[in-house]
C-alpha atoms as a PDB file:
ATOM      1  CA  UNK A   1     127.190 -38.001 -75.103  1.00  0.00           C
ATOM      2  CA  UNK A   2     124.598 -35.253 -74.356  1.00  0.00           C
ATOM      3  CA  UNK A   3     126.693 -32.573 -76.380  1.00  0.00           C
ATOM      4  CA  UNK A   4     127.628 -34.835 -79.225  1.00  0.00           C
ATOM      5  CA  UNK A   5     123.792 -35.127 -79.775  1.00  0.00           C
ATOM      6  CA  UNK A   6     122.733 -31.711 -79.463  1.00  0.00           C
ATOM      7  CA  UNK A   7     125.955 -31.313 -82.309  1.00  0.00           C
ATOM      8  CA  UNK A   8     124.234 -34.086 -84.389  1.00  0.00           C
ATOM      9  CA  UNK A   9     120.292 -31.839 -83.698  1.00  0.00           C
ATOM     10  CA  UNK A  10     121.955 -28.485 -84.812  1.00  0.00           C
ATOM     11  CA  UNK A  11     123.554 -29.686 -87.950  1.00  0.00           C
ATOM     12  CA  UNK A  12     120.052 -31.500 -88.732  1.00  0.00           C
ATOM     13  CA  UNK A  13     118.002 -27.823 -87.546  1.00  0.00           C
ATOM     14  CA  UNK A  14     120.502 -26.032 -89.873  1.00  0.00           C
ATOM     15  CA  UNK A  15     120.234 -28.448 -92.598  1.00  0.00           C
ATOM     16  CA  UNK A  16     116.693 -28.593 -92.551  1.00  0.00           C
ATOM     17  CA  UNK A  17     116.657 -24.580 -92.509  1.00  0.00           C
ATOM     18  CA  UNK A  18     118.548 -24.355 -95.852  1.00  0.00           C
ATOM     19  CA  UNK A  19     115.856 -26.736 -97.208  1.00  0.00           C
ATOM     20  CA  UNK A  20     113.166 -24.251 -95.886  1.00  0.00           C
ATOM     21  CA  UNK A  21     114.619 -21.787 -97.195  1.00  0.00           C
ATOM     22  CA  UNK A  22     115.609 -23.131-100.673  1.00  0.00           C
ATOM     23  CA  UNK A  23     111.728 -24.206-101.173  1.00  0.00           C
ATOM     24  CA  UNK A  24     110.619 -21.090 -99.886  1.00  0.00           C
ATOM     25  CA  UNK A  25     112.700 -19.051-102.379  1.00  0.00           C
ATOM     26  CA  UNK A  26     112.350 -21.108-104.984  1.00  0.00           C
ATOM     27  CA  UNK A  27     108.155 -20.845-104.300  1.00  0.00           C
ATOM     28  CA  UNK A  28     108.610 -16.476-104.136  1.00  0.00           C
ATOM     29  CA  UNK A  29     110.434 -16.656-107.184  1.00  0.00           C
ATOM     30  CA  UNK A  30     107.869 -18.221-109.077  1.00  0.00           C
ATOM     31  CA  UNK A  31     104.746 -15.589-107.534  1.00  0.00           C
ATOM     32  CA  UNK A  32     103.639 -13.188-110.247  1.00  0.00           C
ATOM     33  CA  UNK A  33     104.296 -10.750-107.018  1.00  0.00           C
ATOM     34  CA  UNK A  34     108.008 -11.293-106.840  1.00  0.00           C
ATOM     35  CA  UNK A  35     108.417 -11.456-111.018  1.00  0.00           C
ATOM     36  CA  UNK A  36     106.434  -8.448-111.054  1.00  0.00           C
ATOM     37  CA  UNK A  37     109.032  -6.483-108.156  1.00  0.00           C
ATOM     38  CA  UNK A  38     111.480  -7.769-110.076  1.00  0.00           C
ATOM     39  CA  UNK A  39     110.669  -6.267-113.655  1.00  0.00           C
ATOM     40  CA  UNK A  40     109.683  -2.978-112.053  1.00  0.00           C
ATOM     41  CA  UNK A  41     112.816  -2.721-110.606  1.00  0.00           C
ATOM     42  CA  UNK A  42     114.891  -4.214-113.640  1.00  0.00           C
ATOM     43  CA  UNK A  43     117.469  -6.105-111.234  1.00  0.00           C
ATOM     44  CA  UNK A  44     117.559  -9.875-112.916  1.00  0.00           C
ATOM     45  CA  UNK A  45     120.716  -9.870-114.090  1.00  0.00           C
ATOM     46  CA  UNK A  46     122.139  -7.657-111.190  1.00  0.00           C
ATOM     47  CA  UNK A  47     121.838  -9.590-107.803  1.00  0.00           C
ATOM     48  CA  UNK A  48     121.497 -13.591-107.604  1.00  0.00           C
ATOM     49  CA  UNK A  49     118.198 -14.943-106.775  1.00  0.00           C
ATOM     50  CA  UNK A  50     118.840 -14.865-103.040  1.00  0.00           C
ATOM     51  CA  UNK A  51     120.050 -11.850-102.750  1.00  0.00           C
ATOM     52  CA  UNK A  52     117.063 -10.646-105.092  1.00  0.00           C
ATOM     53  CA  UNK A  53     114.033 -12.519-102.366  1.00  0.00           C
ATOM     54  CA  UNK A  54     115.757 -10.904 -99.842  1.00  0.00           C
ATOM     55  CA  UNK A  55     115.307  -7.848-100.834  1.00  0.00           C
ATOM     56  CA  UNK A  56     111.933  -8.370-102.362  1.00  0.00           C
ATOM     57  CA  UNK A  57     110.768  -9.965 -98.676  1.00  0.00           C
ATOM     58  CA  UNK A  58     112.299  -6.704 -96.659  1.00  0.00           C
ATOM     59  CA  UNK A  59     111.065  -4.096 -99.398  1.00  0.00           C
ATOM     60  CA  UNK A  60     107.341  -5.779 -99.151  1.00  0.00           C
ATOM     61  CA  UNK A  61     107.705  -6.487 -94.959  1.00  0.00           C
ATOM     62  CA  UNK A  62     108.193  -2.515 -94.984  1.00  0.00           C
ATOM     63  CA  UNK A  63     105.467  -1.453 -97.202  1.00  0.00           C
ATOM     64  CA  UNK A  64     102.997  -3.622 -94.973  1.00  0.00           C
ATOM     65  CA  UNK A  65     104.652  -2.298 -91.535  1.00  0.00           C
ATOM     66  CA  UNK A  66     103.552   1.591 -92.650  1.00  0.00           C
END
């Protein structure tokens, strides 16, 4: 019984992760940072939008770590 819960938690944890995720994305989209990143960089139409955050998110995280 135990491990059928802890199934049942993860697939809730993962599910509420993608929700996170999807909010939070859909939230840095819409900053006048990210659009901003984006038309500097001229990469709308070449990555999909989460492949575009990502990189926007480890591009500024590395700019703030120097």
């Amino acid at each position: 019984m135990y491990m059928a819960n802890s199934t049942i938690a993860s697939q809730d944890g993962k599910e509420q992760d993608q929700e996170i995720w999807f909010s939070l994305r859909i939230a840095i989209a819409k900053s006048s940072g990210f659009q901003s990143w984006q038309q500097e960089r001229n990469i709308s139409n070449t990555l999909d939008l989460d492949q575009q955050v990502q990189r926007y998110l480890k591009e500024t995280l590395e700019t703030l770590a120097y």
